[in-house]
Protein backbone atom coordinates (compact mmCIF):
# COMPACT_ATOMS: atom_id res chain seq x y z
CA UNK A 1 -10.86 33.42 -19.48
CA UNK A 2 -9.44 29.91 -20.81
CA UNK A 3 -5.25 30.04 -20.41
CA UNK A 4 -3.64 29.22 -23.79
CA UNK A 5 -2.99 25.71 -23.88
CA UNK A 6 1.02 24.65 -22.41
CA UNK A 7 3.30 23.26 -25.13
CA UNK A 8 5.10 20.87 -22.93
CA UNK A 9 7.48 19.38 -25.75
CA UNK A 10 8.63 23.13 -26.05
CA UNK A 11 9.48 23.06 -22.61
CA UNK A 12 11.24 19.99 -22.87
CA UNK A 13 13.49 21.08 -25.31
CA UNK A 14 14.39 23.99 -23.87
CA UNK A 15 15.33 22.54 -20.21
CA UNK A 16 18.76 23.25 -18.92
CA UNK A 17 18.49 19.25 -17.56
CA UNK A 18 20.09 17.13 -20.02
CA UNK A 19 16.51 14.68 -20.45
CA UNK A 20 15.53 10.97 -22.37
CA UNK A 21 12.38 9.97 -22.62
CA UNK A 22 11.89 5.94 -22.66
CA UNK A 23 9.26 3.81 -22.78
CA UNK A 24 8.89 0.66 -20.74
CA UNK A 25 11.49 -1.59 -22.07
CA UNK A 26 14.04 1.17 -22.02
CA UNK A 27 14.04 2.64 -25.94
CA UNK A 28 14.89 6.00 -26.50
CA UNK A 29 11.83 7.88 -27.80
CA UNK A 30 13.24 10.92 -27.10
CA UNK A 31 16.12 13.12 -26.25
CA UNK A 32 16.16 17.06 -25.58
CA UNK A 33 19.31 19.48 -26.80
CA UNK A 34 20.89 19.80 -23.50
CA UNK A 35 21.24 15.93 -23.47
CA UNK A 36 22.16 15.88 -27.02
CA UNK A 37 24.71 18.31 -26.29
CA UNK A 38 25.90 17.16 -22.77
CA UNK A 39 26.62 13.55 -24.69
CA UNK A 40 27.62 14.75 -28.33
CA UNK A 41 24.61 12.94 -30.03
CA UNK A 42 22.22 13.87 -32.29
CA UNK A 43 18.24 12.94 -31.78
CA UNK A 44 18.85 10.88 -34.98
CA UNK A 45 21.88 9.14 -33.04
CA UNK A 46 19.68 8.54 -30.48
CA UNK A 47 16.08 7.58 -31.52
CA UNK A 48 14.63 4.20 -31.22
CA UNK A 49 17.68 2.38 -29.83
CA UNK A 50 17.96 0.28 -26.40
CA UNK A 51 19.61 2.80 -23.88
CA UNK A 52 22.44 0.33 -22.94
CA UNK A 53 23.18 0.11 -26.90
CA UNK A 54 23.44 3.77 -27.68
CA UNK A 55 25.63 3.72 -24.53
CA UNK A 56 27.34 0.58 -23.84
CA UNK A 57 29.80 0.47 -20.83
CA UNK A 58 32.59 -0.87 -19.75
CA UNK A 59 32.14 -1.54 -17.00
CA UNK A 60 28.81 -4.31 -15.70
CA UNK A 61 28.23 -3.77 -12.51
CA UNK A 62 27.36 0.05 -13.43
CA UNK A 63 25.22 -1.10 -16.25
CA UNK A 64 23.51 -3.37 -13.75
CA UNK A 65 23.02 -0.66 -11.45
CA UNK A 66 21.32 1.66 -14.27
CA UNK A 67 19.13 -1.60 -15.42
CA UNK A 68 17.89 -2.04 -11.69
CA UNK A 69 17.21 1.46 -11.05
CA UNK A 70 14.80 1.70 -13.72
CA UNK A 71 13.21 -1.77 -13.14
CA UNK A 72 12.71 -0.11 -9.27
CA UNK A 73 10.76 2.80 -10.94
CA UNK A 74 8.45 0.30 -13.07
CA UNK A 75 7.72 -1.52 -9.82
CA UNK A 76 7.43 1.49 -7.68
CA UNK A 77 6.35 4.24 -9.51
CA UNK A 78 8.55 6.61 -7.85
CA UNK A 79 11.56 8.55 -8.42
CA UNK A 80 14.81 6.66 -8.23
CA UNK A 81 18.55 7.83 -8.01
CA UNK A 82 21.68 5.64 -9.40
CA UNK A 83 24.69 4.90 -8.77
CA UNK A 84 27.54 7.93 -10.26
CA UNK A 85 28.71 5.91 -13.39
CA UNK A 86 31.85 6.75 -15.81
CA UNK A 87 31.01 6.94 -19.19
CA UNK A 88 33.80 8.04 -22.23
CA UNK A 89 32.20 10.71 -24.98
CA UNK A 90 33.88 10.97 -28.13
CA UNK A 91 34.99 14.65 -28.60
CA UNK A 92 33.45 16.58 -31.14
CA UNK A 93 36.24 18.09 -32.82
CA UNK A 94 38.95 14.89 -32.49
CA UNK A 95 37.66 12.27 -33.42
CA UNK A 96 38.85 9.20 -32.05
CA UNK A 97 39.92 11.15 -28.75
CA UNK A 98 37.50 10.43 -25.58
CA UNK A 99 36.89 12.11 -23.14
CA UNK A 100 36.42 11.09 -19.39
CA UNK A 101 32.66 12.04 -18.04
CA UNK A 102 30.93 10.93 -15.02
CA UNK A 103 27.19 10.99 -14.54
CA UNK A 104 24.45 10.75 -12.31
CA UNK A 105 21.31 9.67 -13.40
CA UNK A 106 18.29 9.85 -12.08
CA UNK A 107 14.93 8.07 -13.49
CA UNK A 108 11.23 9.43 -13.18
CA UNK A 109 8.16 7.33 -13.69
CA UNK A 110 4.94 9.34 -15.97
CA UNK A 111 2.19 7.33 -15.50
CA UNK A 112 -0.78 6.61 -17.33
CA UNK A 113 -4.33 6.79 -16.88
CA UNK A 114 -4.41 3.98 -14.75
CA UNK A 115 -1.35 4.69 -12.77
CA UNK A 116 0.76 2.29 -14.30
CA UNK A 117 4.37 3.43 -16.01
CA UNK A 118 3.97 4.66 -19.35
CA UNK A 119 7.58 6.72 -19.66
CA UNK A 120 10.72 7.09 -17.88
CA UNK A 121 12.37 10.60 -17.81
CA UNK A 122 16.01 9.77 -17.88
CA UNK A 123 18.08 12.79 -16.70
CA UNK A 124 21.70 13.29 -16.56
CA UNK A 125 23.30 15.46 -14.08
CA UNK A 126 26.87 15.54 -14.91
CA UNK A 127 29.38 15.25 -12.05
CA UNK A 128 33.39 14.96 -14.17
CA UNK A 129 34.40 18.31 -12.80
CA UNK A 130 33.28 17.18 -9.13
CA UNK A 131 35.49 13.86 -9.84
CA UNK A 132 38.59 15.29 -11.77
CA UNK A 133 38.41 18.74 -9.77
CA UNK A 134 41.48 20.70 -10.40
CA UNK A 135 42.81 18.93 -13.28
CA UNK A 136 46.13 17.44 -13.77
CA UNK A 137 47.66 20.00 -11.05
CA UNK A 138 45.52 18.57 -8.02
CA UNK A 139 47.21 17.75 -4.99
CA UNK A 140 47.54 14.09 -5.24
CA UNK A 141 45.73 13.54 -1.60
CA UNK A 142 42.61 15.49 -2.66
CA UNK A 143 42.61 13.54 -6.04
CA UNK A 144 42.66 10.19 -4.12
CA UNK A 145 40.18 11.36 -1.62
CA UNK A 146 37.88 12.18 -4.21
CA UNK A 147 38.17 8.58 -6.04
CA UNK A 148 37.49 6.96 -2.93
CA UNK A 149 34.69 9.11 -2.53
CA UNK A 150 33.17 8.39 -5.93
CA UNK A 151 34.60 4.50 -5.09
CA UNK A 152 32.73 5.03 -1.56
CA UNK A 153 28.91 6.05 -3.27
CA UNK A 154 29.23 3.10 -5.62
CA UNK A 155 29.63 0.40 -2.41
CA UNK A 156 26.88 2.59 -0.92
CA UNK A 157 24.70 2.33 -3.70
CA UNK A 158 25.13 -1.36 -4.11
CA UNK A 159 24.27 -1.58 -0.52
CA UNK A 160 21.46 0.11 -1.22
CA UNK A 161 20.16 -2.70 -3.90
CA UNK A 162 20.60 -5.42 -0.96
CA UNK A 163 18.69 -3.43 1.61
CA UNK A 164 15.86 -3.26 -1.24
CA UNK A 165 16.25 -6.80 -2.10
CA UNK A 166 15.71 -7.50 1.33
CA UNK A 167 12.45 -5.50 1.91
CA UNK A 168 11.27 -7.19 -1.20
CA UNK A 169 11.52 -10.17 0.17
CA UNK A 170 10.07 -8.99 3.74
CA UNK A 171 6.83 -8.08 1.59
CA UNK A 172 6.78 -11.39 0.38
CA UNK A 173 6.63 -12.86 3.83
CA UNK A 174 4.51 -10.22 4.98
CA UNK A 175 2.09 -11.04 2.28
CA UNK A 176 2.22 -14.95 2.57
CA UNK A 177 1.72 -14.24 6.62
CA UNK A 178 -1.77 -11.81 5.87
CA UNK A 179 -3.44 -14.62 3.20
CA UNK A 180 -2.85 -17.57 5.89
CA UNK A 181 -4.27 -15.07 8.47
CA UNK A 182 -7.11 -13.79 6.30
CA UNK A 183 -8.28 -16.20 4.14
CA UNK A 184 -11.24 -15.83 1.95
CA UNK A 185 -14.76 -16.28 3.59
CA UNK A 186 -16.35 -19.50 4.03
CA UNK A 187 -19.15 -19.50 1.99
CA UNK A 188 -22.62 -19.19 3.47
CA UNK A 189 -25.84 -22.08 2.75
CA UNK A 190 -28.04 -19.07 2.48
CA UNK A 191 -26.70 -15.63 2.26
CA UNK A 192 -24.03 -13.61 0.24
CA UNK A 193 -20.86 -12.20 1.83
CA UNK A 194 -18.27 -10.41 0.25
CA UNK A 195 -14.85 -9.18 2.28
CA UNK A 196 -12.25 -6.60 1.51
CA UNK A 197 -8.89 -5.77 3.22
CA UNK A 198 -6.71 -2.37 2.22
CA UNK A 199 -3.59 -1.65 4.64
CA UNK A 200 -2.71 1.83 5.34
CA UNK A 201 -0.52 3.71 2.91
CA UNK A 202 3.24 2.88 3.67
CA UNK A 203 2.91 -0.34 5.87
CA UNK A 204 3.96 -3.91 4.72
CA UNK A 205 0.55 -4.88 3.47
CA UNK A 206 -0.06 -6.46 6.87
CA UNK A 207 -1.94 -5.06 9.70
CA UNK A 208 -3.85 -5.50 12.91
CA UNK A 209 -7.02 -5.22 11.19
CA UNK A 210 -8.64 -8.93 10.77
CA UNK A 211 -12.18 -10.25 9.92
CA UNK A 212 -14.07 -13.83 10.27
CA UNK A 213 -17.35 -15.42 8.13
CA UNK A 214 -18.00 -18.62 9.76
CA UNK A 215 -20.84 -21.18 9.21
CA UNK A 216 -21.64 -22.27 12.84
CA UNK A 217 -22.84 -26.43 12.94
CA UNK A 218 -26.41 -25.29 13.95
CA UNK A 219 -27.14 -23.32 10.69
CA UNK A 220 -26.22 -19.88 12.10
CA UNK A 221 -23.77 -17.42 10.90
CA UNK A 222 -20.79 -15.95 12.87
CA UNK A 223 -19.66 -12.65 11.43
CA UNK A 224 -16.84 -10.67 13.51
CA UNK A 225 -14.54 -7.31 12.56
CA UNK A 226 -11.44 -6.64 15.19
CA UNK A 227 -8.58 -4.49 15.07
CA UNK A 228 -4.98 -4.98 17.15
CA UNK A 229 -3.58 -1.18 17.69
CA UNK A 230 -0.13 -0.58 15.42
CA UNK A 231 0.93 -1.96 11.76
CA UNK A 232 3.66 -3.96 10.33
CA UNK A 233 4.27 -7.91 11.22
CA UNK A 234 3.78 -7.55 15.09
CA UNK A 235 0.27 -5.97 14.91
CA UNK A 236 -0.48 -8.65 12.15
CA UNK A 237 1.13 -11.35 14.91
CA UNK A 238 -1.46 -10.51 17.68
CA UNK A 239 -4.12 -10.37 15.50
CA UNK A 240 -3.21 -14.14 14.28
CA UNK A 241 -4.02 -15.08 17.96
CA UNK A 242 -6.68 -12.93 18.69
CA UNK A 243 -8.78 -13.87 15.13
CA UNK A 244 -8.02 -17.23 15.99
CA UNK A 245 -9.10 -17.54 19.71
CA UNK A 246 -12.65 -15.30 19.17
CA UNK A 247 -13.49 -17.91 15.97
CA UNK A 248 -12.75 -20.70 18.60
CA UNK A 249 -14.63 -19.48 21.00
CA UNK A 250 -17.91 -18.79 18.84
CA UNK A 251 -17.81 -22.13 18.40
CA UNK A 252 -18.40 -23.74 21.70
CA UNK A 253 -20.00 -20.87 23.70
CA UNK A 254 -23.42 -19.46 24.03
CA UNK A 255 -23.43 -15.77 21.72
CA UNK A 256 -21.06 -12.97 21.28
CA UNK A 257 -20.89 -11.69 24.52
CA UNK A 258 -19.34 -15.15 25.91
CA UNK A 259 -16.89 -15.37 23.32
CA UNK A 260 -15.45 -11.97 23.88
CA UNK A 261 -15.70 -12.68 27.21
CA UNK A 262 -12.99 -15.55 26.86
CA UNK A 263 -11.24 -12.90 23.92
CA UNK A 264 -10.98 -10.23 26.91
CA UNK A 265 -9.65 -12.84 28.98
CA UNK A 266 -7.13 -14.19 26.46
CA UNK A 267 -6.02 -10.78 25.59
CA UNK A 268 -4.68 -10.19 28.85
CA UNK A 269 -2.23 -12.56 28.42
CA UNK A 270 -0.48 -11.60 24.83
CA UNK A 271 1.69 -8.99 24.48
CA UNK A 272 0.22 -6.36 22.47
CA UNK A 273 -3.08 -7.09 22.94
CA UNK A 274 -4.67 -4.73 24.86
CA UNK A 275 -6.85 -1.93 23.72
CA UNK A 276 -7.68 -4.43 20.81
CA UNK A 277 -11.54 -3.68 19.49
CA UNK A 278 -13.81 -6.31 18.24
CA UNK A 279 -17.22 -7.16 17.57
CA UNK A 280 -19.20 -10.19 17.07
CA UNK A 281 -22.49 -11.02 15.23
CA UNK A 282 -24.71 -14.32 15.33
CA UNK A 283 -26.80 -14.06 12.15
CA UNK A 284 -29.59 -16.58 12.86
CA UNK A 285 -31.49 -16.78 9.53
CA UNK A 286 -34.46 -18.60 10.44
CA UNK A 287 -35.52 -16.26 13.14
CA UNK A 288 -34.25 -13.19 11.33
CA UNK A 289 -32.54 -12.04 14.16
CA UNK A 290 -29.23 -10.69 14.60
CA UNK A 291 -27.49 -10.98 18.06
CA UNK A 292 -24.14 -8.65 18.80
CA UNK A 293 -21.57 -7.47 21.10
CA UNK A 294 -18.94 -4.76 20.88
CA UNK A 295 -15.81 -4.08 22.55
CA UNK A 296 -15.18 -0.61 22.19
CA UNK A 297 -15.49 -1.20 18.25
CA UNK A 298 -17.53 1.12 15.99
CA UNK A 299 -20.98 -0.51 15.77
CA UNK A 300 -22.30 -2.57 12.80
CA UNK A 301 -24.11 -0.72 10.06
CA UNK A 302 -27.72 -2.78 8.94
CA UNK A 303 -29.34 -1.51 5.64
CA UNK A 304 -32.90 -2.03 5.37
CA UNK A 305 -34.49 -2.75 1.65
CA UNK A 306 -36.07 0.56 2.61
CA UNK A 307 -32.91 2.50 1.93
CA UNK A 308 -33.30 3.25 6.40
CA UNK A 309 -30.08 2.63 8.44
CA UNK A 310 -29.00 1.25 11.47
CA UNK A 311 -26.03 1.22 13.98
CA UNK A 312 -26.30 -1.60 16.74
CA UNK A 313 -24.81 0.11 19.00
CA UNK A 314 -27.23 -0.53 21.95
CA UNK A 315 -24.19 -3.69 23.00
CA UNK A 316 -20.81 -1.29 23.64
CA UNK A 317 -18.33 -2.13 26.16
CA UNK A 318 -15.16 -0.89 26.46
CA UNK A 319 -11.60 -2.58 24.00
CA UNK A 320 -10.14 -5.60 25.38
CA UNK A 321 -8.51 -5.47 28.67
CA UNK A 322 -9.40 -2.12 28.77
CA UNK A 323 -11.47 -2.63 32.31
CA UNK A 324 -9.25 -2.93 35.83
CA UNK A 325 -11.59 -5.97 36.18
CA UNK A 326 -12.75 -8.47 34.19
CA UNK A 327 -17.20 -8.38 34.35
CA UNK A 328 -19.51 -9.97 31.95
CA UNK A 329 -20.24 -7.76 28.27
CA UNK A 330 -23.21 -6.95 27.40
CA UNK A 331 -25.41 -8.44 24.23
CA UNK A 332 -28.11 -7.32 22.08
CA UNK A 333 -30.40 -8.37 19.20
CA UNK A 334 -32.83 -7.24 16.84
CA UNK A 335 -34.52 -8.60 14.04
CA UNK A 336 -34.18 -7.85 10.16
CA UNK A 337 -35.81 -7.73 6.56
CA UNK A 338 -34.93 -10.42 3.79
CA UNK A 339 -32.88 -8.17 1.42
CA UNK A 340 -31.40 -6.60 4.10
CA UNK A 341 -27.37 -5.67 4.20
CA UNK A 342 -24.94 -5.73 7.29
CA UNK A 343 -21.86 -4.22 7.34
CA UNK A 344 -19.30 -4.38 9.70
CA UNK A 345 -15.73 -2.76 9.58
CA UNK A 346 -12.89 -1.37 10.91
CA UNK A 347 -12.57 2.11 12.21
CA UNK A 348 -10.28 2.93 9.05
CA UNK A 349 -13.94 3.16 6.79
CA UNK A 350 -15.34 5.87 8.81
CA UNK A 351 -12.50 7.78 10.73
CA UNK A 352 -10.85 11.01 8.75
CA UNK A 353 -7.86 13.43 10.49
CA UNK A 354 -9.91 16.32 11.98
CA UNK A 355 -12.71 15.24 11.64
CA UNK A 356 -15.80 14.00 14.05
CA UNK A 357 -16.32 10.25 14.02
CA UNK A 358 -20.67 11.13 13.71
CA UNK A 359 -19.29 12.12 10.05
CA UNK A 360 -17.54 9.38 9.56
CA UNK A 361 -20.85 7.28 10.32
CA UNK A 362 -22.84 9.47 8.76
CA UNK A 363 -21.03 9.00 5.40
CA UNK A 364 -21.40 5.25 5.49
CA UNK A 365 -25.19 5.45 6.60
CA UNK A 366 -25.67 8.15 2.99
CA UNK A 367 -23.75 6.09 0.94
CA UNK A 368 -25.58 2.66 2.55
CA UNK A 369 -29.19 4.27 2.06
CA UNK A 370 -28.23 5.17 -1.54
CA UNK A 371 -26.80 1.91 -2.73
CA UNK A 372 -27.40 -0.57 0.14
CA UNK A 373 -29.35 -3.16 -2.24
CA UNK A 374 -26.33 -3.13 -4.76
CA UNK A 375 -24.80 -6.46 -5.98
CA UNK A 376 -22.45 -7.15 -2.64
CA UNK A 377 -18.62 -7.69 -4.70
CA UNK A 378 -19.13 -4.19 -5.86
CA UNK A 379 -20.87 -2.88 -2.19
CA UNK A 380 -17.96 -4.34 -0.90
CA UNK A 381 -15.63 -2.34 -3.62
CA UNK A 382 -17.45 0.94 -3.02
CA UNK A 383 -17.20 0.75 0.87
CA UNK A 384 -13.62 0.04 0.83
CA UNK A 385 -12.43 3.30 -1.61
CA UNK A 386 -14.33 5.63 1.25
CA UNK A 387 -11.78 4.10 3.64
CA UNK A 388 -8.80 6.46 4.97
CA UNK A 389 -5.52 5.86 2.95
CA UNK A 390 -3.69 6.21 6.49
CA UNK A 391 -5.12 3.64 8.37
CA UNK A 392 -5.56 -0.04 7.94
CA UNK A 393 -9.21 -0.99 7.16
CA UNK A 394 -11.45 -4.28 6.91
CA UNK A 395 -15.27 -4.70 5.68
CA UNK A 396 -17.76 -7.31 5.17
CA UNK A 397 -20.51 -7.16 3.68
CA UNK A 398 -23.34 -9.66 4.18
CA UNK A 399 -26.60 -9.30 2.28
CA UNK A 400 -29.58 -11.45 4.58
């Protein structure tokens, strides 16, 4: 049986929370009775005007504090709690006479189809008595406790703003740091390549995931995936040297298995390193051939035309450093169809809380035999919305 539809501006209305409703530049669209009541306004009073001009104050650090608060849920989309302001309401039946009132306000993003902010629910919660309790009687220590309280959660809130600045800024860094670490692909003489990068929910937009596309100087391709265990700046700082060293070394030794031979090497000596997967590809297009290595990194997925799918995982060894002793890694090859697709990644594409990594693989290989010979850009866009929004995740997509 269908439920009869919800009338939500009915429930609105009748809320107990004193409510505005504004749109993105902070207009009043909207204003329920228990606001209109709690500030002795009418919706007429109210309607269409700038917030600040329907309630100019006194005093501008407060109005500041309102104005940033709401930018913060624009930019965030989340909830966000002001600073207690003070705030004088005419009273109804004196006019002329105001009243002392003290608020706290708290803003609420509703978002749109696309998840941007459409509306801002302004509520009120209305803290006077909590200020002024006891009237004109109060014992004058509790009074002046309680002002320096209220006096105390303004300093705190302001503190708050420069610990926000702050991150803001820290993102800023942390996003020039991961586009001089990951810049786009080089672009290939005969192939396509597409690459995509999404950090884990809650990190700095920097992780220890990296990839590399390199044009070698004897025609081949070099196409590599790591990932540097943790998040945040330090993760993104080992896997700086790491991405670094490995393209180096694909340069000036013999195949994959040499250069992550030097890599394993390397790693032993930076902090952080260890337990680091990675895995390299030589793509040598006139031979068809692809020749890989693996340290303890899930193994390369290769689409035939066919819609048939591959791991090459016949070239595992164990992370980086991982082994008491250093001894030589392994290397394989095998050969592949023009129109083919290889995709390597990171272990956030195919790995899921409680659930068996064979699934994980398993997904990719169903969604690669479906749409495999896809344009690679939007491949490359489909691959990277199956990844896990808790861990950091890289792909690359090369069609051969």
């Amino acid at each position: 049986m269908k439920e009869p539809g919800i009338d939500y501006h009915t429930i609105f209305e009748a809320s107990p929370s004193a409510m505005l409703v504004l749109n993105s530049v902070f207009v009043i669209l909207d204003a329920n009775l228990s606001y209109q009541n709690l500030v002795g306004r009418t919706r007429d009073e109210l309607m269409g005007r700038y917030v600040f001009d329907a309630f100019p104050q006194d005093n501008e650090s407060e109005m500041e504090d309102q104005k940033a608060s709401m930018r913060r849920v624009l930019e965030s989309r989340a909830q966000d709690v002001a600073g207690p302001v003070r705030h004088d309401v005419e009273e109804p039946d004196r006019p002329g006479v105001f009243a002392e009132r003290y608020w706290s306000p708290i803003n609420a993003p509703v978002l749109d189809s696309d998840g941007q902010v459409a509306l801002i629910v302004h509520r009120l919660e209305e803290i006077t008595d909590l200020v002024r309790a006891g009237g004109p009687d109060v014992d004058h220590r509790r009074r002046q406790m309680e002002l320096e309280l209220y006096a105390r959660s303004r300093e705190l809130q302001q503190v708050n703003e420069r610990l926000r600045q702050a991150n803001a800024r820290e993102r800023q860094i942390a996003l020039a740091l991961q586009d001089s670490m990951l810049p786009a692909p080089q672009a290939l003489a005969r192939h396509q390549a597409a690459v995509r990068y999404r950090p884990a929910v809650h990190t700095l937009n920097v992780c220890g995931d990296w990839y590399d596309v390199t044009q070698l100087s004897n025609g081949k391709y070099a196409v590599a995936v790591g990932d540097v265990v943790g998040h945040g700046l330090a993760a993104a700082g080992v896997m700086g040297q790491l991405r670094s060293a490995l393209s180096a070394a694909i340069r000036v030794v013999g195949g994959p298995a040499s250069a992550l031979d030097g890599l394993d090497l390397y790693a032993r000596s930076v902090e952080g390193a260890l337990s680091t997967t990675a895995v390299q590809t030589i793509i040598a297009w006139a031979d068809h051939r692809i020749t890989y290595s693996s340290a303890g990194h899930p193994p390369p997925a290769l689409a035939d035309p066919d819609g048939t799918v591959r791991f090459l995982d016949q070239a595992t060894d164990p992370p980086l450093g991982a082994s008491l002793e250093h001894t030589p890694r392994p290397q394989a090859s095998t050969t592949y169809a023009d129109g083919a697709t290889l995709v390597l990644y990171t272990d956030g594409l195919i790995e899921r809380r409680g659930e068996d990594i064979d699934q994980g693989l398993q997904r990719l290989a169903d969604h690669l035999a479906r749409h495999g010979n896809g344009q690679v850009e939007a491949l490359a866009d489909e691959l990277i919305d199956l990844s896990s929004a808790t861990d950091d995740t890289a792909v690359v997509v090369v069609r051969l």
